[in-house]
Protein backbone atom coordinates (compact mmCIF):
# COMPACT_ATOMS: atom_id res chain seq x y z
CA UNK A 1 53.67 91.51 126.86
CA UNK A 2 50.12 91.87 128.89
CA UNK A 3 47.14 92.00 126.55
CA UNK A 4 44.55 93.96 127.90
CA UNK A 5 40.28 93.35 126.95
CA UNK A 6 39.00 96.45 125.57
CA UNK A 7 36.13 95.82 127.18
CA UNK A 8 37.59 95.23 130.60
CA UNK A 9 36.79 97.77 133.39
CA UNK A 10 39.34 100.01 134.61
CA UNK A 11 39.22 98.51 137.99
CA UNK A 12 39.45 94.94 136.27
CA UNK A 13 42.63 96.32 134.27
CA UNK A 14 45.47 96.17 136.94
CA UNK A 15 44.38 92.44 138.25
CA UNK A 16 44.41 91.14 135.25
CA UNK A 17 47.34 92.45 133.84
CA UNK A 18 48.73 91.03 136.57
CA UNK A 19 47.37 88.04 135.84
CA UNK A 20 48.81 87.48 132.63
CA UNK A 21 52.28 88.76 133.50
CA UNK A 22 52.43 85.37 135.62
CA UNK A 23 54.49 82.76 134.46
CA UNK A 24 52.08 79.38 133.06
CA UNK A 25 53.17 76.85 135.79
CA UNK A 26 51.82 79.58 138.02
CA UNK A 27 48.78 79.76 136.38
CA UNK A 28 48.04 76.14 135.95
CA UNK A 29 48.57 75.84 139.83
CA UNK A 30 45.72 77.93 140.89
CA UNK A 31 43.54 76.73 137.84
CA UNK A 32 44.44 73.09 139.77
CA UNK A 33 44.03 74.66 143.26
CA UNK A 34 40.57 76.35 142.33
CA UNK A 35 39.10 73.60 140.92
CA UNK A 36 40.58 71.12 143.93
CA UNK A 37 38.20 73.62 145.61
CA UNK A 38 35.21 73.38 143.99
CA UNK A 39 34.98 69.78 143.74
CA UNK A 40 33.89 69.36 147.85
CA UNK A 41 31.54 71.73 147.16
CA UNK A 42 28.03 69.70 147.28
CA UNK A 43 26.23 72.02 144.73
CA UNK A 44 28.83 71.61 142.04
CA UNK A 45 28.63 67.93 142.18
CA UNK A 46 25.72 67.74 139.59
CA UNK A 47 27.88 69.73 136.86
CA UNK A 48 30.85 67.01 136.88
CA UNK A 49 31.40 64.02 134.41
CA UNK A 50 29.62 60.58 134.69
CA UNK A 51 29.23 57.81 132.76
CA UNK A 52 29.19 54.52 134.78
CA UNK A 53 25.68 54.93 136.53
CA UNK A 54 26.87 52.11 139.34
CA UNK A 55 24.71 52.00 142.50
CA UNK A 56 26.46 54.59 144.59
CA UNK A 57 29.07 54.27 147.79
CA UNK A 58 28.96 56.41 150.13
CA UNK A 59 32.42 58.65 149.91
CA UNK A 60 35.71 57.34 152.20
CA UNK A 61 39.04 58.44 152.15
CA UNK A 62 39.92 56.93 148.73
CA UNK A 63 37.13 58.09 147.02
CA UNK A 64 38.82 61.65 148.29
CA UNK A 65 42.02 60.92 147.36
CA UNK A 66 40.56 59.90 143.37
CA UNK A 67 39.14 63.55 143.41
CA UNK A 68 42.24 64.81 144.56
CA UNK A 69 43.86 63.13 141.68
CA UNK A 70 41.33 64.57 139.20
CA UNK A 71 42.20 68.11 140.25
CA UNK A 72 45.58 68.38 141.53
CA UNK A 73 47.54 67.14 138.12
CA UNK A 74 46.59 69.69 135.94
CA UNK A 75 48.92 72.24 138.14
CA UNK A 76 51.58 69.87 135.15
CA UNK A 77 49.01 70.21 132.13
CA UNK A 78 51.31 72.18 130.09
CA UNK A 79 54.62 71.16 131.03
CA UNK A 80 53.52 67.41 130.95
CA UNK A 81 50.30 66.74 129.10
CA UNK A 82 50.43 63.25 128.48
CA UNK A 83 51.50 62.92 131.99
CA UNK A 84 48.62 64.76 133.51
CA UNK A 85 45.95 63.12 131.29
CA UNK A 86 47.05 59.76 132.24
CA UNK A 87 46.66 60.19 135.64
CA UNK A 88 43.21 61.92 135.66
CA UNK A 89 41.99 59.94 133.18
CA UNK A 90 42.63 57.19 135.15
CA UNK A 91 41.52 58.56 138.74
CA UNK A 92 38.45 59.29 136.51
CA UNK A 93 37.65 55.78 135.64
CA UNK A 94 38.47 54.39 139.26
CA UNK A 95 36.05 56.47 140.16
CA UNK A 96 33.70 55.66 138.24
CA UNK A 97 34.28 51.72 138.43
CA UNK A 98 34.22 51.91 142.15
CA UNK A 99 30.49 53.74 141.96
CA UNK A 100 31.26 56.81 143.59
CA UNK A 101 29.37 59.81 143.96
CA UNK A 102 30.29 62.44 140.65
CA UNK A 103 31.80 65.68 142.33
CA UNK A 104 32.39 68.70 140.39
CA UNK A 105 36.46 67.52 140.37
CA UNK A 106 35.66 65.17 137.22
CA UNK A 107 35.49 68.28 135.45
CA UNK A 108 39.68 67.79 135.17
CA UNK A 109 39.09 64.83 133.02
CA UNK A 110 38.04 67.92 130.09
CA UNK A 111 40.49 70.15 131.09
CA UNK A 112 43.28 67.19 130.80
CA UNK A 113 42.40 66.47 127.20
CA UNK A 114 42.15 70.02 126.07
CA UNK A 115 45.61 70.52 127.45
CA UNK A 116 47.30 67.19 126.00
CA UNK A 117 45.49 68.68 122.39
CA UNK A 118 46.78 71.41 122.57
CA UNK A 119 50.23 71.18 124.63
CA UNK A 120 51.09 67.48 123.61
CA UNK A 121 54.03 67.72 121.34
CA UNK A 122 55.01 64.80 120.16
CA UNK A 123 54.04 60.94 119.92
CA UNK A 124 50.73 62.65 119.65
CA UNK A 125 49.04 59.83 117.55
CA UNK A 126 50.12 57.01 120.00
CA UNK A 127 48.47 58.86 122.97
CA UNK A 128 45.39 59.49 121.09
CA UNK A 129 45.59 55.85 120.70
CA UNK A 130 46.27 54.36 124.49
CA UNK A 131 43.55 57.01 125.40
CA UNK A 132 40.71 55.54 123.07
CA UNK A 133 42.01 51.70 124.23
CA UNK A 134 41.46 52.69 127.92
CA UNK A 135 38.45 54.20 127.27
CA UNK A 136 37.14 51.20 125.34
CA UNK A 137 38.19 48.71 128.54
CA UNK A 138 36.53 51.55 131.07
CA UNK A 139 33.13 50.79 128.61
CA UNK A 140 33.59 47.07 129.20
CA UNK A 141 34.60 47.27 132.82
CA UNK A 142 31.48 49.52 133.70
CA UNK A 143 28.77 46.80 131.61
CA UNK A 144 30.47 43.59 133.39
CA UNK A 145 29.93 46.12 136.58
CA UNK A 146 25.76 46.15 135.90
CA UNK A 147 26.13 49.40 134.11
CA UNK A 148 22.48 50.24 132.57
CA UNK A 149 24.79 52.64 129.32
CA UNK A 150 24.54 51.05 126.22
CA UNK A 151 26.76 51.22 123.47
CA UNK A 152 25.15 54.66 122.04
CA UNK A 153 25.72 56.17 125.17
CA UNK A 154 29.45 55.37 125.39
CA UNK A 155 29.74 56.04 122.09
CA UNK A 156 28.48 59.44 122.60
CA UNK A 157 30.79 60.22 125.36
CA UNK A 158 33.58 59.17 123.76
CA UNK A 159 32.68 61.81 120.70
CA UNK A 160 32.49 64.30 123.37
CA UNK A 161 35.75 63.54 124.82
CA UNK A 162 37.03 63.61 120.99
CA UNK A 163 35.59 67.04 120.80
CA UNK A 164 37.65 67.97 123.45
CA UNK A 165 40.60 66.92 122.06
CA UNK A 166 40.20 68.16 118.64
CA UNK A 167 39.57 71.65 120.34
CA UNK A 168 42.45 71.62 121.89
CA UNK A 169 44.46 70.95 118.84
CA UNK A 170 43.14 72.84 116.72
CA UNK A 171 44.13 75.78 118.78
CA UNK A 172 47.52 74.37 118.88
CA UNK A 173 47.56 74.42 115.27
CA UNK A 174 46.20 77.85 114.82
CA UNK A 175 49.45 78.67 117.72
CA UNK A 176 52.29 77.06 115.45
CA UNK A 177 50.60 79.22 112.47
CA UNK A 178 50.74 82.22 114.37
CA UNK A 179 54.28 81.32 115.36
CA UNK A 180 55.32 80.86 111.81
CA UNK A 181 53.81 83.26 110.50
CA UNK A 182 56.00 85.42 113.40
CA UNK A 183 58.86 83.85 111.97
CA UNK A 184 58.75 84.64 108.33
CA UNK A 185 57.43 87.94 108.64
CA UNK A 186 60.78 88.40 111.22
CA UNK A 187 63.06 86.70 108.52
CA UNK A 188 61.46 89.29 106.07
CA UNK A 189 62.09 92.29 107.88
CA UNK A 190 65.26 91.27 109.05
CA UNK A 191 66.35 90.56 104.98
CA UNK A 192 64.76 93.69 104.27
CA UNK A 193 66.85 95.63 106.89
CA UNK A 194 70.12 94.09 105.71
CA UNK A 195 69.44 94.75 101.79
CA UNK A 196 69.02 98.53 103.59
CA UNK A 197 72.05 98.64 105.29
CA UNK A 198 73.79 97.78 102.31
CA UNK A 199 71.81 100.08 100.62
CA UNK A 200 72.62 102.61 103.03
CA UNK A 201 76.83 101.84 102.93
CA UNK A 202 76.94 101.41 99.38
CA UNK A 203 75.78 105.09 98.59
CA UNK A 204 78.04 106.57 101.04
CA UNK A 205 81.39 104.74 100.47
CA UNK A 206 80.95 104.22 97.42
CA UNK A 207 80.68 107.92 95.90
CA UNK A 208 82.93 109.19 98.71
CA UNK A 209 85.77 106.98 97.97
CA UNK A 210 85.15 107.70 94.22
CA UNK A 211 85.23 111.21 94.43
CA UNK A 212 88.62 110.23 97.08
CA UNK A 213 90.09 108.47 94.00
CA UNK A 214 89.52 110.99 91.35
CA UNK A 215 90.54 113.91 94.14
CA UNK A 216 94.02 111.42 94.68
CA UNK A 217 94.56 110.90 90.94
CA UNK A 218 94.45 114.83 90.39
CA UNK A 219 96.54 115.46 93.00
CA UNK A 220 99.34 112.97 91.99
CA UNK A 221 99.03 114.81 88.65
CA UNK A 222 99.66 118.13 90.13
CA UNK A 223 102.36 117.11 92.01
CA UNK A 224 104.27 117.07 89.14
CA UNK A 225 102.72 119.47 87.04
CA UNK A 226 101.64 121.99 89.06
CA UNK A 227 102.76 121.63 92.87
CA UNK A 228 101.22 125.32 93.96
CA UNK A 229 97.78 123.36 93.22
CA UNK A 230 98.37 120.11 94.38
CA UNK A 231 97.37 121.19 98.41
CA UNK A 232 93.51 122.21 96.55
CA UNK A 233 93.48 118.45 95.47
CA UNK A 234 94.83 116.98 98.68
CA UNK A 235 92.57 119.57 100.93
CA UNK A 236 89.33 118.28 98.94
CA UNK A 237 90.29 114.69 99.19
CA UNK A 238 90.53 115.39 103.45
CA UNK A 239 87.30 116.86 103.07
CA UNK A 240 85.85 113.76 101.41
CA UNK A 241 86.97 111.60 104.46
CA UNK A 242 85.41 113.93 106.95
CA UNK A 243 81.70 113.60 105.12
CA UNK A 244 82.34 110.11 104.55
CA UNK A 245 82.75 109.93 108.36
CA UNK A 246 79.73 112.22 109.24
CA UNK A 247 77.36 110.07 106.86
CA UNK A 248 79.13 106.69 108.57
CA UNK A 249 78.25 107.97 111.87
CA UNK A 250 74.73 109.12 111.37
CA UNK A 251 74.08 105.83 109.76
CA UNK A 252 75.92 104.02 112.76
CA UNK A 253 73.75 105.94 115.29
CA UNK A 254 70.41 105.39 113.19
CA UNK A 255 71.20 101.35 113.36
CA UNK A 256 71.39 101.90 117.09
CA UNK A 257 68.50 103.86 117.89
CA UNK A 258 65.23 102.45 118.88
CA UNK A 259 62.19 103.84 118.69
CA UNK A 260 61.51 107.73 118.35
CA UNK A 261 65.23 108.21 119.79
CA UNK A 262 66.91 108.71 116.16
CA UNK A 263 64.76 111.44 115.40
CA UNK A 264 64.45 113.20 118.70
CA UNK A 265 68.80 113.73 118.70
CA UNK A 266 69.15 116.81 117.04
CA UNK A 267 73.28 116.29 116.89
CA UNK A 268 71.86 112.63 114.36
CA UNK A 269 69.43 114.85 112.74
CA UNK A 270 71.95 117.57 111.89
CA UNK A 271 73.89 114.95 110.18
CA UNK A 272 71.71 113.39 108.64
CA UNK A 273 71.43 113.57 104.51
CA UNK A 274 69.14 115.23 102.94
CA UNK A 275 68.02 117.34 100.28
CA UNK A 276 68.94 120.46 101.22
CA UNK A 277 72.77 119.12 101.40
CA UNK A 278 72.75 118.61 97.86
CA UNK A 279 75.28 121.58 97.44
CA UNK A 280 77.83 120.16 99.24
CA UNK A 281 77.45 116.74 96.60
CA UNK A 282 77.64 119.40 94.08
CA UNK A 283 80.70 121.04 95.51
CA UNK A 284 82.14 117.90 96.47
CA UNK A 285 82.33 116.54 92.64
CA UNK A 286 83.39 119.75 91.80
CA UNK A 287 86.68 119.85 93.75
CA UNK A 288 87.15 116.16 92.04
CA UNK A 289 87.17 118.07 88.68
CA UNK A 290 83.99 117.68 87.07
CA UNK A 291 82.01 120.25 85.80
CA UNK A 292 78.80 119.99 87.70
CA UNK A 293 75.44 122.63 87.47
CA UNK A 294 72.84 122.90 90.04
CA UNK A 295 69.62 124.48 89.41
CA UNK A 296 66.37 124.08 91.25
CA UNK A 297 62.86 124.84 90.40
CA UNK A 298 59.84 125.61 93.02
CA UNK A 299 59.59 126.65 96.42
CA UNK A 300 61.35 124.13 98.72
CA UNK A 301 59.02 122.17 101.42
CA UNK A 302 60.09 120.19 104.21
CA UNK A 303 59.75 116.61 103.34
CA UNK A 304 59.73 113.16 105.64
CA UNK A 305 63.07 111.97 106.24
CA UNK A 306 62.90 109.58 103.96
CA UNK A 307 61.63 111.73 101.03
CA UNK A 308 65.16 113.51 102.05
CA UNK A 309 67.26 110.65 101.99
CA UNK A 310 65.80 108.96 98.81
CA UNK A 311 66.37 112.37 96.88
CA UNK A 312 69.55 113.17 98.06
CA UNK A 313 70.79 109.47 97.48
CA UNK A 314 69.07 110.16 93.78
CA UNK A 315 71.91 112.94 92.99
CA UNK A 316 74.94 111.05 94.88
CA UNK A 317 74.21 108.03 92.49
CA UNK A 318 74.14 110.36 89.84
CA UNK A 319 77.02 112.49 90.63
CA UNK A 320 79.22 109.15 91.44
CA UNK A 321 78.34 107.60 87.90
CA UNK A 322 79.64 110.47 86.69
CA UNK A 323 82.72 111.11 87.94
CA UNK A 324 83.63 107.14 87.60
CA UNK A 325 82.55 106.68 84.04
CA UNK A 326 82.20 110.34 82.79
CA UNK A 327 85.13 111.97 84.70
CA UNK A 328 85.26 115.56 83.19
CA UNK A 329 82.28 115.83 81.48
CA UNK A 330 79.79 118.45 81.97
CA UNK A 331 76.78 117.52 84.47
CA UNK A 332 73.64 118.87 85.25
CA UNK A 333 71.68 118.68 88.38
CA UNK A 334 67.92 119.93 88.02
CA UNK A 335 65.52 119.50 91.09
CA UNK A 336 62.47 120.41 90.94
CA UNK A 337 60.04 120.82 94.33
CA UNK A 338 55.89 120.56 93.23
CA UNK A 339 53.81 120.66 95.68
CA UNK A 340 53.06 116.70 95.84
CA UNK A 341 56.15 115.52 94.47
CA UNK A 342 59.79 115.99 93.73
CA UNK A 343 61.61 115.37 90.13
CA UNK A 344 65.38 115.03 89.92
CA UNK A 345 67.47 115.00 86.77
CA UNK A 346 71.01 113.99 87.13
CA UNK A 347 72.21 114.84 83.31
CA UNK A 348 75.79 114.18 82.05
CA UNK A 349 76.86 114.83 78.60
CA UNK A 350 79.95 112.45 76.26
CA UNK A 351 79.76 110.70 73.44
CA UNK A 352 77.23 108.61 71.95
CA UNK A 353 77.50 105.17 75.05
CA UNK A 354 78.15 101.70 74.33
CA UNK A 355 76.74 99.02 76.74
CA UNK A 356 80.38 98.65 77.81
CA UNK A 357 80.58 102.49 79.12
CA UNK A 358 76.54 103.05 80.51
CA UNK A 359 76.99 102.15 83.87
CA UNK A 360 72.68 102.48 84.04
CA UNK A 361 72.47 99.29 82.45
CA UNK A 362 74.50 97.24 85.10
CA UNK A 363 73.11 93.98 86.74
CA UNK A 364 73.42 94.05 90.31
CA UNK A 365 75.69 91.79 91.99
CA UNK A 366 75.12 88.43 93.50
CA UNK A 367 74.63 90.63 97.27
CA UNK A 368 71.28 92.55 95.38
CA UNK A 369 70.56 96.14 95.93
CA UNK A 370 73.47 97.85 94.97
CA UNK A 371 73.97 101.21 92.86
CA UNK A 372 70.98 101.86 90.07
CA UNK A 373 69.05 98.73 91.37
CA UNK A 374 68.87 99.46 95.35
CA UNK A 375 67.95 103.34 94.70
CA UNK A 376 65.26 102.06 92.14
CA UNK A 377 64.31 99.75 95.16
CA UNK A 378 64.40 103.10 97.28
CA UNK A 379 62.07 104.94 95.26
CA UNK A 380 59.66 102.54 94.67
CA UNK A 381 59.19 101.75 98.54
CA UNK A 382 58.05 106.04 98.25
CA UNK A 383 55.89 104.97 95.58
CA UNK A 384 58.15 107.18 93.39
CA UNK A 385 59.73 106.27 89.48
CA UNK A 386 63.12 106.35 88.66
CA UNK A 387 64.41 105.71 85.42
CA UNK A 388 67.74 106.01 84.37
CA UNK A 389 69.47 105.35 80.42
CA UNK A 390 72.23 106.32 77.97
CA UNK A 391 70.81 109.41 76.07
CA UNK A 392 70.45 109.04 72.29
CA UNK A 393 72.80 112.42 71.94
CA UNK A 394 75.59 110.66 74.07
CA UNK A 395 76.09 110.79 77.86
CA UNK A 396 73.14 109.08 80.40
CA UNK A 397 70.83 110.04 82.51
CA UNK A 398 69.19 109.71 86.11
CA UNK A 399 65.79 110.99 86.66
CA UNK A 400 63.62 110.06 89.40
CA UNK A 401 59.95 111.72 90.35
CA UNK A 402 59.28 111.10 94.20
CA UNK A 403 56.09 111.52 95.68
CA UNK A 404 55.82 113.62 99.10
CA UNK A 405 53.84 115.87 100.85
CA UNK A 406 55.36 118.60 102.41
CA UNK A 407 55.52 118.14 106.49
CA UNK A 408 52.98 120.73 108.30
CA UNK A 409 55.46 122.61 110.83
């Protein structure tokens, strides 16, 4: 992807996104080409690198071909860094041994040790090394030559050439940081979209095959007892497959949706669960014979999507605890719509609970997220409560406060 300078003018913008659409061997071959360039250019020869002082020779064919090898390796500086610093580093000290003029193509030499900081992989330590043992046989070379340096003034160089180098890795540290850090935060999402997904497939088969079970058992019953009513059971239990389907579906085509796609289909977003659906949860639990009462309180807003889904997941986690662990007992549904937040009671009545019957005290499994804990997981990502508990009268309940503010149409 092409970054862009926010302060780069608009007639700038095209060029250089361009520019950094190019592949980096491309790159590196016109950074090598340009400066090839520049170094026959006379002005530019007082900016290059010297440190040899030698009486000069006057420039020959070899002295052109040392400058060419100062310039033209760096087209390899990423691919092979240790490569290209070897051979400018030592076109750059042939050079200067042999006393010719400095041209602005030394400037490589820098160029070739920022890259091999930053770009060198491995065996990093040995090339730092060889590099700092060739440098310290250029030093003696040039003083056997007549050179009028001293020992400071190598020394100095060779900090500067250090400098260089430590530049150029500490960028490459600060890149493998960044790259890390990438990594993780991908590994998080991606964990955190699975334990969703499971989320997601544990509310809907889960209830729907529960309330398919209880609709099954009742009709088996019937068939026996009362055969005019078995069809109602069987009928309901159909019904139960075709919303199990519908919620499957939606939750199929929000996995494969990108973007602002899964909102923008109205067929997904007709499908998709939400609060106002509750009556057909309601209906659904009671065709598998329990006695279930909806109420609501307030003036009903349009919420976010997910304010939707977390609420209507709320009473589907109550409703199937019910009809798995409380099958026939009276429940109560209560929502109530505020203007900043929505509370949901899920209320079924029995006998005083044991541990053994309260499903609201369950551990989740060794997969995480599943029933009670994932939809207390839900609600906190809304910054919402949910509590759920046997009641001291006998029976449990599931009560969850959500914040949301309604959606401006």
């Amino acid at each position: 992807m092409s970054r862009q300078a926010p302060w780069s003018p608009p007639l700038l913008r095209a060029p250089l996104d361009r520019w950094n659409e190019l592949d980096a061997s491309v790159k590196d071959g016109v950074l090598a080409l340009t400066l090839t360039l520049l170094a026959f250019v006379p002005t530019l020869s007082a900016i290059g690198g010297q440190i040899g002082d030698l009486p000069e020779r006057p420039a020959n064919a070899l002295s052109i071909a040392l400058t060419l090898a100062q310039t033209l390796p760096l087209a390899a500086r990423r691919r092979w860094p240790a490569v290209c610093l070897a051979v400018v580093a030592g076109a750059f000290a042939t050079h200067q041994a042999l006393g010719f003029a400095t041209t602005f193509g030394s400037v490589g030499l820098y160029l070739a040790l920022y890259s091999a900081g930053a770009h060198q992989a491995g065996h990093r330590r040995p090339l730092m090394a060889t590099a700092s043992a060739a440098y310290a046989v250029l030093a003696v070379v040039l003083h056997h030559l007549g050179s009028p340096q001293r020992v400071p003034d190598y020394l100095a160089f060779y900090l500067a050439l250090a400098a260089i180098w430590l530049v150029g890795g500490t960028v490459r540290t600060r890149r493998r940081e960044e790259a890390e850090r990438r990594r993780l935060a991908a590994e998080v999402a991606t964990a955190a979209e699975r334990a969703r997904i499971a989320r997601e497939l544990h509310d809907v088969v889960t209830h729907h095959v529960t309330a398919m079970v209880v609709q099954s058992d009742a009709a088996q019953f019937l068939l026996t007892s009362a055969p005019e009513r078995a069809a109602v059971s069987l009928t309901a239990v159909s019904d139960t497959g075709r919303r199990a389907l519908t919620e499957l579906r939606y939750l199929l085509g929000v996995l494969e949706a990108t973007g602002e796609s899964a909102a923008a289909d109205p067929a997904r977003a007709d499908r998709a669960p939400a609060l106002g659906r509750v009556v057909d949860l309601v209906e659904q639990a009671r065709r598998s014979g329990q006695s279930v009462e909806l109420s609501e309180e307030g003036e009903r807003r349009a919420r976010s999507v997910d304010v939707e889904l977390a609420a209507y997941r709320v009473v589907q986690e109550g409703l199937t605890n019910a009809m798995k662990h409380a099958s026939g007992q009276p429940t109560r549904v209560l929502v109530r719509h505020r203007e900043e937040h929505i509370e949901i009671r899920v209320t079924t009545d029995g006998p005083a609970a044991s541990p053994a019957t309260v499903p609201l005290t369950r551990k989740p499994g060794p997969a995480g997220g599943r029933g009670l804990a994932g939809l207390r997981a839900r609600v906190r990502m809304l910054d919402g409560e949910l509590e759920a508990g046997a009641r001291p009268e006998g029976g449990f309940e599931v009560r969850a406060t959500i914040p949301s503010q309604p959606v401006q149409e």
